[in-house]
N, C-alpha and C. Protein backbone atom coordinates (compact mmCIF):
# COMPACT_ATOMS: atom_id res chain seq x y z
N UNK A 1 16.38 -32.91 -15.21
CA UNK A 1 17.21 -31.83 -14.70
C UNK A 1 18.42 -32.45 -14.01
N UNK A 2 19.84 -32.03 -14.05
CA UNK A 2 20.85 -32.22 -13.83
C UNK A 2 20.75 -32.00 -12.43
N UNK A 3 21.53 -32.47 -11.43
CA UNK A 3 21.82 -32.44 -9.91
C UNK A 3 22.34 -31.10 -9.42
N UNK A 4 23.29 -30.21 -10.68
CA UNK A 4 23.91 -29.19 -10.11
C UNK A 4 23.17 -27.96 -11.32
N UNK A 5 22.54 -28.64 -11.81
CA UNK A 5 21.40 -27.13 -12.64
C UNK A 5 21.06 -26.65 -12.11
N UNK A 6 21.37 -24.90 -11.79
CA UNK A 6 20.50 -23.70 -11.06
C UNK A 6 19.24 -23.37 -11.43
N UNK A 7 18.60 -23.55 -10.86
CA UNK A 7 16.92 -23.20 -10.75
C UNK A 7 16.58 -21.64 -10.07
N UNK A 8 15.32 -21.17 -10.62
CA UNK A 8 15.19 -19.81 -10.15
C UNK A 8 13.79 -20.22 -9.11
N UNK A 9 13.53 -19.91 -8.18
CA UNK A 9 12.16 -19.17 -8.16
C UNK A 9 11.54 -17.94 -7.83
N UNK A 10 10.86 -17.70 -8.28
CA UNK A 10 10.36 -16.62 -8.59
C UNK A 10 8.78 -15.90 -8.26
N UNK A 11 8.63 -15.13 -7.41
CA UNK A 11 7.46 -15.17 -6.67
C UNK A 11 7.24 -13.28 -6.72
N UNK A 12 5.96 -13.20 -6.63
CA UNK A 12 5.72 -11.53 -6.57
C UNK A 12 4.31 -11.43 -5.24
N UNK A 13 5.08 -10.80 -4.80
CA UNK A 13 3.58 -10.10 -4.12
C UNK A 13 3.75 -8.42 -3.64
N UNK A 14 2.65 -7.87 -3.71
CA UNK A 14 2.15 -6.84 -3.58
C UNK A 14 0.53 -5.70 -3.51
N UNK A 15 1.03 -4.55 -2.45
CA UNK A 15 -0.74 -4.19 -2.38
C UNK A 15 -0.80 -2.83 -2.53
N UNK A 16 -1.42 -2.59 -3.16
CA UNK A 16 -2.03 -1.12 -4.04
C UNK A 16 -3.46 -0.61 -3.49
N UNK A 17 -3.74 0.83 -3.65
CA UNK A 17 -4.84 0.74 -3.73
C UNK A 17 -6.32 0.17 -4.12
N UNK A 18 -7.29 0.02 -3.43
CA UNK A 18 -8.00 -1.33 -4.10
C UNK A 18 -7.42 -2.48 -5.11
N UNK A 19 -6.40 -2.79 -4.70
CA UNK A 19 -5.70 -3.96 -4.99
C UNK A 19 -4.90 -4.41 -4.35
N UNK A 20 -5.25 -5.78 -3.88
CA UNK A 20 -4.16 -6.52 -2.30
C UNK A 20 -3.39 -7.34 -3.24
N UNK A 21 -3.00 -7.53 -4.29
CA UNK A 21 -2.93 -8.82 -4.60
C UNK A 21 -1.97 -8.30 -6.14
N UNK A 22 -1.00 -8.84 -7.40
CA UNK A 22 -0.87 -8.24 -8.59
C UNK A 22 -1.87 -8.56 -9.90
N UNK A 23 -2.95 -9.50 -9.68
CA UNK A 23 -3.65 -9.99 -10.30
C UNK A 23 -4.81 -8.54 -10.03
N UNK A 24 -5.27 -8.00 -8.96
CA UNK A 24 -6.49 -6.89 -8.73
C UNK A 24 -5.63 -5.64 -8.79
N UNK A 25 -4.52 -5.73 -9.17
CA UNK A 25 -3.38 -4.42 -9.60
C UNK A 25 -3.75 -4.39 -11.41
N UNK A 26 -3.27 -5.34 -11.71
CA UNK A 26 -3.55 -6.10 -13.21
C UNK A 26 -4.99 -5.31 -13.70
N UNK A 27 -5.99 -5.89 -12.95
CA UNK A 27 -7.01 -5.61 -13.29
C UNK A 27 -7.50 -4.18 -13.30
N UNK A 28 -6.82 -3.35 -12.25
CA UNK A 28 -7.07 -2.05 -12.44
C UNK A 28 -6.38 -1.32 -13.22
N UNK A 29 -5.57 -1.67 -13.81
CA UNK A 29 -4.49 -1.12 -14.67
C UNK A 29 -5.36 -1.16 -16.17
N UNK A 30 -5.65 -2.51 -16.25
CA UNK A 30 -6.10 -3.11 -17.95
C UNK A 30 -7.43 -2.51 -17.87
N UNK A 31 -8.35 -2.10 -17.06
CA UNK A 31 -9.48 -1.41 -17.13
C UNK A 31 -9.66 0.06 -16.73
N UNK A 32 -8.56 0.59 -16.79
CA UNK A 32 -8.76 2.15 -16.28
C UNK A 32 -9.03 2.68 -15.30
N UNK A 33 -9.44 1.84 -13.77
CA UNK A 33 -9.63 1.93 -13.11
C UNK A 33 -9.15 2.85 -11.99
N UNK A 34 -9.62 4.05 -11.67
CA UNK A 34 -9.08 4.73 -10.92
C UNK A 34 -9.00 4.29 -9.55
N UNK A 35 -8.03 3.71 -8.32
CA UNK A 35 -7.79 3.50 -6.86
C UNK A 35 -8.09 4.80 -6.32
N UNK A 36 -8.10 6.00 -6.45
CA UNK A 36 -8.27 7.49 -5.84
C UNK A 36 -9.62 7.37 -5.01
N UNK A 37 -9.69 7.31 -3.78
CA UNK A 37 -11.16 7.75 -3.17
C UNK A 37 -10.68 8.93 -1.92
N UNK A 38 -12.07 9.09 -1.55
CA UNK A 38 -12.00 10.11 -0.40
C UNK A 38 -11.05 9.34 1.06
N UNK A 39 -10.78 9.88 1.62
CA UNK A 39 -9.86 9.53 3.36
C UNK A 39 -10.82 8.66 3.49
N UNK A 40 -10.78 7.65 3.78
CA UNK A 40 -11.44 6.16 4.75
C UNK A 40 -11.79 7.25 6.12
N UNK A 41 -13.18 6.61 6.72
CA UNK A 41 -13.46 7.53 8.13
C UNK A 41 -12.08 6.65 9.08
N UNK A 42 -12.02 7.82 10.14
CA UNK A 42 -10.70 7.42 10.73
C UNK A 42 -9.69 7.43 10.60
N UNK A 43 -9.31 7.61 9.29
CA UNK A 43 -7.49 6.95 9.09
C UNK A 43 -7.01 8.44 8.96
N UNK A 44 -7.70 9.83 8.78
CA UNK A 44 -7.06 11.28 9.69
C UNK A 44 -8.11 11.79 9.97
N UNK A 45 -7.16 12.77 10.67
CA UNK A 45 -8.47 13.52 11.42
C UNK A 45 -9.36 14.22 10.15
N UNK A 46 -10.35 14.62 10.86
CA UNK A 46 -11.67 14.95 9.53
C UNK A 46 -11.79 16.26 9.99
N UNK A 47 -11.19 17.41 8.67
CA UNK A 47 -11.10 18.48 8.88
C UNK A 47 -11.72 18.87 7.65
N UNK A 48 -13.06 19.21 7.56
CA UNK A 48 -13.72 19.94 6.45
C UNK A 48 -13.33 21.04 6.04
N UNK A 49 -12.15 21.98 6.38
CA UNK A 49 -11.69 22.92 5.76
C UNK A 49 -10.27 22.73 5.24
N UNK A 50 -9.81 21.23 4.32
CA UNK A 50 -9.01 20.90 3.91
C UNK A 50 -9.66 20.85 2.88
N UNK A 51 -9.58 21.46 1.45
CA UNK A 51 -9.41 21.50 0.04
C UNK A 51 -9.84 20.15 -0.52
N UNK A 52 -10.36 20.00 -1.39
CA UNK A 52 -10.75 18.80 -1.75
C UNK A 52 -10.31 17.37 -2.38
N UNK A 53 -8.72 18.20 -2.82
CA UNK A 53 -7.90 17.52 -3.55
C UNK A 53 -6.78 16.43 -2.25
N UNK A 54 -6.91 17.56 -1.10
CA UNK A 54 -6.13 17.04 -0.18
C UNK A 54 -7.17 16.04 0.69
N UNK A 55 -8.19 16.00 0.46
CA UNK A 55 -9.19 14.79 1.37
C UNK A 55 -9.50 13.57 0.47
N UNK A 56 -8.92 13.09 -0.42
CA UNK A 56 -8.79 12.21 -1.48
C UNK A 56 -7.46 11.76 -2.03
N UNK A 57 -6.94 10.24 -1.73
CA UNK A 57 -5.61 9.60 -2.17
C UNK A 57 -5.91 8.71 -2.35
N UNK A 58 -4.99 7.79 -2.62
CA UNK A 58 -4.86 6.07 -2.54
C UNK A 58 -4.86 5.60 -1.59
N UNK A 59 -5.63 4.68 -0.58
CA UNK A 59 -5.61 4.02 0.52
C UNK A 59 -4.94 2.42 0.46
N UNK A 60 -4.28 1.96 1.19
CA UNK A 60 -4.66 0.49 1.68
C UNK A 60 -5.21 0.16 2.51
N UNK A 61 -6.24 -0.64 2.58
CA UNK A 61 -6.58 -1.40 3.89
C UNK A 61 -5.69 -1.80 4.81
N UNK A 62 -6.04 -1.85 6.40
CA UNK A 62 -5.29 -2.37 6.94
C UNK A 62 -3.77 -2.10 7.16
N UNK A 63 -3.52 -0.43 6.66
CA UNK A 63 -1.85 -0.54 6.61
C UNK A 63 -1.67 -0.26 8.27
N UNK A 64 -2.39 -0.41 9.28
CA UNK A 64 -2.12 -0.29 10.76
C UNK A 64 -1.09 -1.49 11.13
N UNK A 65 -1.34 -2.73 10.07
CA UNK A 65 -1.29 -4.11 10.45
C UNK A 65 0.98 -3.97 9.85
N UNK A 66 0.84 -2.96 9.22
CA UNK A 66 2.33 -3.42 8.80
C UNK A 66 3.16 -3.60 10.26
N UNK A 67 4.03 -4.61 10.03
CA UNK A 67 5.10 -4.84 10.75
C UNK A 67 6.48 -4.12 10.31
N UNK A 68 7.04 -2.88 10.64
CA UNK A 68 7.90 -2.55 10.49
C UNK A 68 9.36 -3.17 11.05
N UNK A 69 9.01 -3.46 12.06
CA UNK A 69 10.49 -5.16 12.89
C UNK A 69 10.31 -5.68 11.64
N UNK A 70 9.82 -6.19 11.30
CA UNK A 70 9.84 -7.64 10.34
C UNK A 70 10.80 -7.30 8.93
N UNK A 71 10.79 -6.01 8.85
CA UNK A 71 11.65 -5.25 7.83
C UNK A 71 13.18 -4.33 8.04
N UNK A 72 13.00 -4.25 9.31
CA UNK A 72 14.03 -3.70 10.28
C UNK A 72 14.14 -2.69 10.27
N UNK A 73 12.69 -1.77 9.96
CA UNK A 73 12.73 -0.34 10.47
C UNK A 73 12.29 0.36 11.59
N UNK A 74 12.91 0.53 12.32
CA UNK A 74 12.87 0.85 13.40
C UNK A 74 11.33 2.00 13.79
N UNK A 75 11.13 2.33 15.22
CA UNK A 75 9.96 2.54 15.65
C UNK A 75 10.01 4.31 15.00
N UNK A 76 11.30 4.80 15.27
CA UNK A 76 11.38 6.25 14.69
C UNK A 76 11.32 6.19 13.32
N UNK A 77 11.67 5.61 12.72
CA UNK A 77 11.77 5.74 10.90
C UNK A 77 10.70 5.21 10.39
N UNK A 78 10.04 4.29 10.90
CA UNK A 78 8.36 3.90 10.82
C UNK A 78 7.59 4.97 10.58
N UNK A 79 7.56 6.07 11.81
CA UNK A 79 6.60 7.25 11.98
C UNK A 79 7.28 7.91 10.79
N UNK A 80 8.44 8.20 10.50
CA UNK A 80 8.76 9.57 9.71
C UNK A 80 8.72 9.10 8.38
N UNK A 81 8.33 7.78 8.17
CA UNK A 81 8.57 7.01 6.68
C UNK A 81 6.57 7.40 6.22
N UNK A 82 5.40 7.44 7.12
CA UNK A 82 4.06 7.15 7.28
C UNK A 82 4.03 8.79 7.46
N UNK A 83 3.54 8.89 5.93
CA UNK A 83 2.71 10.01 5.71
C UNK A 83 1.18 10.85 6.32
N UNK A 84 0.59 9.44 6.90
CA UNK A 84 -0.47 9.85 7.97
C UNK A 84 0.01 10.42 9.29
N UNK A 85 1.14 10.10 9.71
CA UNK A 85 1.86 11.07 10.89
C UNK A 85 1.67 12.19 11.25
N UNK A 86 1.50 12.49 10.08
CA UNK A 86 3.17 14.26 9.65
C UNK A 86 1.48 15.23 10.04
C-alpha cells in the first residue's frame, strides 16, 4: 500500500429486539424470528385493561442504560424522543 492511499474503515454496530449485536439481528431476520413479546415486568405501568395488542412490542434490554449526553440530546428531548414517557 502506497503512503498516501485512502483506506476506509468500516465498522457496524447495533441493538434490536432480542438482538444486541448485527450478527443476532442476522439471525432473526434469516429465521423468521419474531422480537414481539409482552411489556418486560416494570418497564410500564401494568394496566390489565390495556388491549392486548397495546401490552406487546419490541423491547431492548437495558435501554435505562442509554446515554443521551454522549449523543447530545439533551435531558428534555431524551424524555419526548422515549416512547415509555408519554
Amino acid at each position: 500500500m502506497e503512503p498516501d492511499e485512502a483506506i476506509a474503515v468500516v465498522g457496524m454496530s447495533c441493538r434490536f429486539p432480542q438482538a444486541p449485536d448485527p450478527e443476532a439481528f442476522w439471525r432473526l431476520l434469516s429465521e423468521g424470528v419474531s422480537a414481539i413479546s409482552e411489556v418486560p415486568a416494570g418497564r410500564w405501568t401494568d394496566d390489565a385493561s390495556m388491549p392486548p395488542a397495546i401490552r406487546h412490542g419490541g423491547f431492548i434490554d437495558d435501554v435505562d442504560r442509554f446515554d443521551a449526553a454522549f449523543f447530545g440530546i439533551s435531558p428534555r428531548e431524551a424524555v419526548t424522543m422515549d416512547p415509555s414517557s408519554g
